[in-house]
Every structure is written in C-alpha cells, then in structure tokens.
Protein backbone atom coordinates (compact mmCIF):
# COMPACT_ATOMS: atom_id res chain seq x y z
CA UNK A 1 0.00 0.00 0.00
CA UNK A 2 1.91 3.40 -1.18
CA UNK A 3 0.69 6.05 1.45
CA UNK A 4 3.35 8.35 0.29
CA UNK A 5 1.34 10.82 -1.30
CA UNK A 6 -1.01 12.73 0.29
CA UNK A 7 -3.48 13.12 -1.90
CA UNK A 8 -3.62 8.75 -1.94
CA UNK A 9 -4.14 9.37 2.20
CA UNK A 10 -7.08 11.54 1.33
CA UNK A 11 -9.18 9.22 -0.77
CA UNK A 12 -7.94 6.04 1.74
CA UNK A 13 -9.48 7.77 4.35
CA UNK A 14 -12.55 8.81 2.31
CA UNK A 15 -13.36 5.29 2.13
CA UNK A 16 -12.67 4.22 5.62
CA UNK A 17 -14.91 7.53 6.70
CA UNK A 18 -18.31 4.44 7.69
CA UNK A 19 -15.33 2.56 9.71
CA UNK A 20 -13.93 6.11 11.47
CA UNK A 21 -17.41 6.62 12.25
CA UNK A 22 -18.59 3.37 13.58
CA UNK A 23 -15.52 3.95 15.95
CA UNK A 24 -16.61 6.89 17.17
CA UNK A 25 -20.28 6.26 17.61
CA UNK A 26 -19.42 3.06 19.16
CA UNK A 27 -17.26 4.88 21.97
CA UNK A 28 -19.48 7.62 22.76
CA UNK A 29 -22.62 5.93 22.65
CA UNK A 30 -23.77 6.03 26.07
CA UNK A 31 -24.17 10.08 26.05
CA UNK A 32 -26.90 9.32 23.23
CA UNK A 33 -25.26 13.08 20.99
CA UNK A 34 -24.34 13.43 17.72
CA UNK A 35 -22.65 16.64 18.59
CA UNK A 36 -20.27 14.49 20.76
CA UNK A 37 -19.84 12.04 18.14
CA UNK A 38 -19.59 14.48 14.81
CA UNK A 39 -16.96 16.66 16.65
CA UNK A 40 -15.27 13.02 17.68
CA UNK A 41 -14.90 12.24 14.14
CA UNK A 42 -14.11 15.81 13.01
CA UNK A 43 -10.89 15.60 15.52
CA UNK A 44 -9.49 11.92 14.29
CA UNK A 45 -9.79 13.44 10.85
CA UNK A 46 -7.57 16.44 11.55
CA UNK A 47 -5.16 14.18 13.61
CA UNK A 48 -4.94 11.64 10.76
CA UNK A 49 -4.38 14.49 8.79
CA UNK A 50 -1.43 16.11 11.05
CA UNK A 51 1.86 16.88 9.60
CA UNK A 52 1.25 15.51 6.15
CA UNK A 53 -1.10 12.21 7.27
CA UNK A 54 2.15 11.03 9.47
CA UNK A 55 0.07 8.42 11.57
CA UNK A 56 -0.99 6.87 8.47
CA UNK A 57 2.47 6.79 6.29
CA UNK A 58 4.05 5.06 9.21
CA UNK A 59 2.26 1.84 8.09
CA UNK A 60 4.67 -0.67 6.91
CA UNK A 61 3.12 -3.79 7.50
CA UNK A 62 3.20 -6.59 7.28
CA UNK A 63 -0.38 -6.71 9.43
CA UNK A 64 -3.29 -5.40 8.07
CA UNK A 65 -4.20 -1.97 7.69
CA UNK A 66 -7.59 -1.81 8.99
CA UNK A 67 -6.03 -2.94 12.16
CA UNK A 68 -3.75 -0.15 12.48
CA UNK A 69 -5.98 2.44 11.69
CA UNK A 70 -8.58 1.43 14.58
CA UNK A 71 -5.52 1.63 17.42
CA UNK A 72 -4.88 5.29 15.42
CA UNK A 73 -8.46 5.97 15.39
CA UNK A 74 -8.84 4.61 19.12
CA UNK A 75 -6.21 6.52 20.74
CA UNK A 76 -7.49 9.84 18.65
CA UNK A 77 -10.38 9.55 20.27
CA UNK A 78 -8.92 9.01 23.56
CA UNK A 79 -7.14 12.29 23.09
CA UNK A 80 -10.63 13.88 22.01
CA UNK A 81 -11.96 12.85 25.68
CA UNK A 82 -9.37 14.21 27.58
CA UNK A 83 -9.64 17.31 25.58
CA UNK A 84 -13.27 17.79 25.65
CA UNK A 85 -14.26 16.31 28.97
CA UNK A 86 -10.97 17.83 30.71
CA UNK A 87 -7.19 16.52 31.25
CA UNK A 88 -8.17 14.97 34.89
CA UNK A 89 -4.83 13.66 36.40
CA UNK A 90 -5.80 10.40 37.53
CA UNK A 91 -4.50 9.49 41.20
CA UNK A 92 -0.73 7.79 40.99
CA UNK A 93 -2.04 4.18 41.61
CA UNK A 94 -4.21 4.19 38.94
CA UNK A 95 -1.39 4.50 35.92
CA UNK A 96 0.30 2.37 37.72
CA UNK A 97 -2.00 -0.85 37.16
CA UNK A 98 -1.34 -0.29 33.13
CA UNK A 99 -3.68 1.27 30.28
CA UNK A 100 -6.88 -0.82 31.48
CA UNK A 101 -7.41 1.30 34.25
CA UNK A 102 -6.29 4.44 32.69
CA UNK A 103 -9.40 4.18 30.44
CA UNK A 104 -11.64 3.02 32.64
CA UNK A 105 -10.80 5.85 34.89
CA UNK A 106 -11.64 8.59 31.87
CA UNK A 107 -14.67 7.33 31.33
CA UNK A 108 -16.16 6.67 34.39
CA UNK A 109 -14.75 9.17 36.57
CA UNK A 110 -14.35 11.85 33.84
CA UNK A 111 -16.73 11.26 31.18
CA UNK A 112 -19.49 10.16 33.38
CA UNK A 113 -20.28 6.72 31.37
CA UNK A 114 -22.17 4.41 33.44
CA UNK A 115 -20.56 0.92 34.54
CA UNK A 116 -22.52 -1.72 32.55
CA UNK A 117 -21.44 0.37 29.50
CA UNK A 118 -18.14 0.21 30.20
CA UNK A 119 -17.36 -3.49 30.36
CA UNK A 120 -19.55 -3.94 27.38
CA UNK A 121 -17.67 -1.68 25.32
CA UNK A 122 -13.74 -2.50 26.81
CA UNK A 123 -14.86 -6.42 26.55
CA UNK A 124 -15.95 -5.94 22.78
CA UNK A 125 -13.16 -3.84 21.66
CA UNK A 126 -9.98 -5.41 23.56
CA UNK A 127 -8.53 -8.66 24.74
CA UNK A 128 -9.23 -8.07 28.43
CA UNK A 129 -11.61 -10.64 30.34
CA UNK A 130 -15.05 -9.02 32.21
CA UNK A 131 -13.46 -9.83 35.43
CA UNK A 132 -10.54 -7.52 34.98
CA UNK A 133 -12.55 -4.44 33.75
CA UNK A 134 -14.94 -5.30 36.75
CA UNK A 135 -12.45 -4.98 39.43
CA UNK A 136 -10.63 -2.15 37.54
CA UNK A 137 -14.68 -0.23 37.97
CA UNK A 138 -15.19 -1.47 41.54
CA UNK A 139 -11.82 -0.35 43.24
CA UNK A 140 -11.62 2.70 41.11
CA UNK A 141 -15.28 3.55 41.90
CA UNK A 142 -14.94 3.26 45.48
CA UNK A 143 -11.73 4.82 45.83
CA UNK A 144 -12.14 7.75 43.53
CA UNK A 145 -13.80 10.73 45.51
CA UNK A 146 -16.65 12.34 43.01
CA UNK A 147 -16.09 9.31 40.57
CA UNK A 148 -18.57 10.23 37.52
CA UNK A 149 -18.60 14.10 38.34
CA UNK A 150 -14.78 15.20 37.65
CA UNK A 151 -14.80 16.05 34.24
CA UNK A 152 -16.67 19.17 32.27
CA UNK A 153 -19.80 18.67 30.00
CA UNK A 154 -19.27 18.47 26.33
CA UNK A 155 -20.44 21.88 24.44
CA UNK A 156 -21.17 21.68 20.83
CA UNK A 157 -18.76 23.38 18.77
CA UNK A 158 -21.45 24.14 16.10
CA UNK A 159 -24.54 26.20 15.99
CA UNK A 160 -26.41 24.17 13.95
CA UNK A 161 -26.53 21.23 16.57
CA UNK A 162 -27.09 22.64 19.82
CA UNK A 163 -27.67 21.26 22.69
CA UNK A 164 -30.66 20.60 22.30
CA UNK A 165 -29.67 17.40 20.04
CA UNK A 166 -32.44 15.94 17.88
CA UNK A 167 -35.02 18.86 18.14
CA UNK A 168 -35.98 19.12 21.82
CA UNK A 169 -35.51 21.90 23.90
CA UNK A 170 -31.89 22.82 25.75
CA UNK A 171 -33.63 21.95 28.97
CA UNK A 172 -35.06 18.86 27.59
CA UNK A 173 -32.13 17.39 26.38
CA UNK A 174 -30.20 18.17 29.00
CA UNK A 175 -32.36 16.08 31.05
CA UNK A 176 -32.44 13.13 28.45
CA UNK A 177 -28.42 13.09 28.80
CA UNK A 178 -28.48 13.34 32.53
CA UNK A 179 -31.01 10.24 32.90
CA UNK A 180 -30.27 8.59 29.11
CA UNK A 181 -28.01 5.94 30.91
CA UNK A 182 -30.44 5.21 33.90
CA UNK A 183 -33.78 4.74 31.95
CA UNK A 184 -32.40 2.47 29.31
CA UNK A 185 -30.93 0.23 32.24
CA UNK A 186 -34.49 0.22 33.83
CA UNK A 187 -36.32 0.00 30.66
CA UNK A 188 -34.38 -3.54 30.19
CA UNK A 189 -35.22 -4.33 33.90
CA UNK A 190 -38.58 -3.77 34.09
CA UNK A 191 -39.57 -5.19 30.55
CA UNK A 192 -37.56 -8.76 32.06
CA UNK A 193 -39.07 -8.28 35.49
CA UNK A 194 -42.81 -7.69 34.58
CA UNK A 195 -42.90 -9.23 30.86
CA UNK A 196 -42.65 -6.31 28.80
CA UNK A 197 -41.63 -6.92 24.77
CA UNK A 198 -38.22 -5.99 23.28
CA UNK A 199 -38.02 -2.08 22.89
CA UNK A 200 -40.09 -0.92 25.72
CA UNK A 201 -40.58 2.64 25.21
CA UNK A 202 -40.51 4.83 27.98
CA UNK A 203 -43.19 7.22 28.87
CA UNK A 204 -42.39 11.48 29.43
CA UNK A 205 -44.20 10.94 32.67
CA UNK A 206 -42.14 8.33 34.42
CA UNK A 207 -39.24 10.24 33.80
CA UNK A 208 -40.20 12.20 37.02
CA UNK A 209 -39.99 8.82 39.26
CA UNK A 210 -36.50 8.91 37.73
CA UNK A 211 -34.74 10.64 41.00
CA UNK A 212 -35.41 7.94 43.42
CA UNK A 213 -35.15 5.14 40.81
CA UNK A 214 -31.87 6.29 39.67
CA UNK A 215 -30.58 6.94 43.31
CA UNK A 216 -31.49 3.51 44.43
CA UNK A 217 -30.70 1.32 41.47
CA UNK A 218 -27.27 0.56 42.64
CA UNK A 219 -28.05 -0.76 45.92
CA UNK A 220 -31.40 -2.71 44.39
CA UNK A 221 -29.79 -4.24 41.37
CA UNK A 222 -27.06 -6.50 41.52
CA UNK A 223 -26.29 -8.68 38.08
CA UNK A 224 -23.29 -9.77 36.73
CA UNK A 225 -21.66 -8.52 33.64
CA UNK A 226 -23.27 -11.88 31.95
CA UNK A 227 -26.39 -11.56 32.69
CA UNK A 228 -26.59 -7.41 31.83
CA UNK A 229 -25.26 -8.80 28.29
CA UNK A 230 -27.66 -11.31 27.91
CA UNK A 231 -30.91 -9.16 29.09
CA UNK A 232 -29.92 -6.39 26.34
CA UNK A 233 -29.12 -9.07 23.78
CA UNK A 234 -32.91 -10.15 24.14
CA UNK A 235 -34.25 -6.87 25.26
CA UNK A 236 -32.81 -4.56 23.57
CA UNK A 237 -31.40 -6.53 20.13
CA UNK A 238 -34.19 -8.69 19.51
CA UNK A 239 -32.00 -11.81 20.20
CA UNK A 240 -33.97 -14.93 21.26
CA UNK A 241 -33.11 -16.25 24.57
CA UNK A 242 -31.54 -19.09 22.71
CA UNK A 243 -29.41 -17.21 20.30
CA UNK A 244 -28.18 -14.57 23.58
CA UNK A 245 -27.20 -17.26 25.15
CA UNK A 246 -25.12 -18.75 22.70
CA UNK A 247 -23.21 -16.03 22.72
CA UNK A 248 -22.37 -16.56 26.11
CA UNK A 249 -21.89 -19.90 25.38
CA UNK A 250 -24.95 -21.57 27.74
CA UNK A 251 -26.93 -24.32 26.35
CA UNK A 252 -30.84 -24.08 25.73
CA UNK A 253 -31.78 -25.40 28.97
CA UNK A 254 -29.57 -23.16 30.61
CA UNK A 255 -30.56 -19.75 28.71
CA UNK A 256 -34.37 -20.45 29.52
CA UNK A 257 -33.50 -21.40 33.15
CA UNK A 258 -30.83 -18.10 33.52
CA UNK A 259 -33.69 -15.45 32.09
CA UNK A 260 -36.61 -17.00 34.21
CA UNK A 261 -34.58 -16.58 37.49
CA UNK A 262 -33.03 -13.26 36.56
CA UNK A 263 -36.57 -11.93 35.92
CA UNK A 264 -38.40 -13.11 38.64
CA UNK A 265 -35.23 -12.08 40.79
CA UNK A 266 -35.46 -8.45 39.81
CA UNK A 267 -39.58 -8.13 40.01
CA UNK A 268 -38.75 -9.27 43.78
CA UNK A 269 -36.27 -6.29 44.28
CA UNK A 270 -38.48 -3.34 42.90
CA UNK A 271 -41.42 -4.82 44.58
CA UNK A 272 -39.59 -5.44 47.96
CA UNK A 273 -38.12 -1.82 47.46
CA UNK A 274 -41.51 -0.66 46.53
CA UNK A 275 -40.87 0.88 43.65
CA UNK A 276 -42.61 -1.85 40.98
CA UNK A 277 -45.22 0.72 40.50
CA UNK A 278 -43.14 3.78 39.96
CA UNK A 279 -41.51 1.33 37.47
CA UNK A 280 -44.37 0.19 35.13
CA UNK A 281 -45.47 4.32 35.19
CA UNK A 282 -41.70 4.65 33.91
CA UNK A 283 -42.33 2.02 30.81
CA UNK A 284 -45.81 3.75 29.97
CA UNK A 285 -47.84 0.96 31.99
C-alpha cells in the first residue's frame, strides 16, 4: 500500500470515513449526541491528517491496515476525551496498574459513562476478560472521591446542533443526557421483570420517578456482567433467549432457566423496594 502521497491518504481515508465513524459512535454511545460524536470524528480526521497524514504513512506492514488504523483511530479519540471532557490527572495508583485502568478511569470518573457500558464496550473492543474491567470499575469507583462528576460537559462546537440534540428543547435534552443511561438500564429491567416486549418505550411521565429510581438502582440491582449482556441481547437486540445465550456460550436449557430466574429475581427487588409501581409508570404501563 503506497501512502506516500497525500493526496492517496485523502481518498484512503474517504473510504474508511463508515469505519472512522462506527468507531466513534461506538465509543461515545452512552451520552446518546451526535454533537459528541460528529466533533469526535471531526478531531481523528484532523489528527490523521497532522503533519502531512504522518500516523498513516508510518504503516509498513506486514499486518493489516484496517487494524492499524482502529488503534490510530482509538487513541485519537482518547485524546478527544481528555480534551473535551478535561485533562483529569488520575491518582498515581491508577497508571500504575497499566492502560486498562487508565481508560476506565476517563470514562467513568471523567466522562461520566455508566458501569454496565463500560465493560460492554472494553470487553468488545480489547482482549481483556469481564473480570478484569470489573475490578478495575469497583476499586476505582470506590476509591475515587466524586467518581462520575470530575470532568466538564461536552459543548457543541457548532450552531447548527445545539444542545438541544435531535429537536428538543436545551432543557429537555439536558435532562435526556443526565437520565439517558439510567432509563435504558431500567427499561431492560422492568420489561424482564414484569414481561414487557423488546423495545419498551418509555413514557415522558415516568421520567419524574427517575430521581429515586436512579438513586437507588445501585443498591437494588445486583447482576453480573453476563447476565446485563444477555438481558440487552434479548431486550434490547431482539436476540432470542436461545441465540443470547449462545453467545455466552450456555446451552438451551440453561438460557431459559438463567432469564426465568433473573426476571423473577429483579420483580422481587423493585417490589420489595416498593418501587414496581413507579416502574411500570416509567415504561408507559
């Protein structure tokens, strides 16, 4: 592959622009903003681009070359987060337990992502096991003072998408970021607990229950990164219980058995925490 002229870099990365932008959605998907992820893109474009498209003419092989643009595109958009969330020094233990923790320190304690999110995204995109991200959340959660509140909130650098996002109000969407994470979780919850369909919508007037639901949900809920994977596989993908659990690698017996006691598990927690009502109000029930 000659990427010694310029003008060859251009039209390679023209065609790769579907694959830079899966990247980028893919990492910032949680905060539900195409601000976020435009300007994401915008900034691995000009950093591809930097001093004569050096990142990309320093492919020699012999590997493959969509391989080495995703770590190029990856750590660009690492560099976009620091930039646009903040440059939060992360306490001296933390670098010290290698990259895994780095990230997971930016974007939980900076960024704000939510846990569950996390070790979906770090388990799909790397070679580290759930276990590892899962401690890496747990200590660095606990430990970290303001965890999920250090790090600024993304403006929009253009007028034309506000933040308002997809046509709501600045106030409304400002709310729909705030509580984006929380009523997708419960969404998949409450549609397993009380036998909802895939894609439960959510009403506009559960979102005020959201408060108390969202401050309680960590103490109520407790599932392992397994079984969060398998309830959005089926709630949220459309996968049948059979074909999520395949993925995790149960057998048919097991997949049916593993949904009917995670389900009737979780209707037990909202109704012993007496919130099972608030909850249906919250899917439009």
């Amino acid at each position: 592959m000659d990427l010694l002229d310029q003008e060859a870099c251009e039209r390679l990365i023209e065609d790769y622009a579907p694959f830079i932008r899966k990247l980028a959605r893919s990492r910032f998907q949680y905060a539900d903003n195409e601000a976020l992820v435009k300007w994401a893109v915008e900034h691995v474009l000009d950093g591809l681009r930097d001093n004569g498209w050096k990142r990309l003419r320093s492919f020699r092989g012999p590997g493959r070359f969509v391989a080495f643009l995703a770590v190029a595109v990856k750590n660009l958009l690492g560099d976009f987060s620091r930039k646009e969330f903040g440059r939060v020094r992360p306490p001296d233990w933390i670098p010290a337990r290698g990259a895994l923790w780095r990230q997971v320190y930016q974007m939980l304690c900076v960024e704000g992502a939510s846990a569950h999110y996390i070790v979906e995204y770090l388990a799909s995109t790397g070679r580290k096991s759930v276990s590892l991200i899962e401690e890496a959340i747990e200590v660095i959660s606990t430990r970290v003072k303001d965890c999920g509140r250090l790090g600024r909130k993304f403006v929009p650098h253009d007028p034309e998408i506000s933040s308002t996002g997809q046509g709501g109000t600045e106030t409304g969407h400002a709310e729909s970021h705030e509580y984006a994470p929380d009523t997708a979780i419960l969404a998949i919850l409450g549609a397993c607990a009380f036998g909802a369909g895939e894609g439960t919508q959510l009403s506009a007037d559960g979102v005020s229950c959201l408060r108390r639901l969202a401050s309680i949900l960590p103490r109520l809920i407790s599932l392992t990164a397994e079984e969060r994977l398998f309830l959005r596989l089926v709630y949220v993908d459309g996968a049948s219980k059979v074909e999520a659990g395949r993925r995790l690698q149960w057998t048919e017996a097991m997949s049916y058995h593993r949904h009917t006691a995670i389900c009737e598990r979780l209707k037990k927690a909202f109704e012993d925490a007496g919130v099972a009502e608030d909850l249906k109000l919250l899917m439009g029930d």
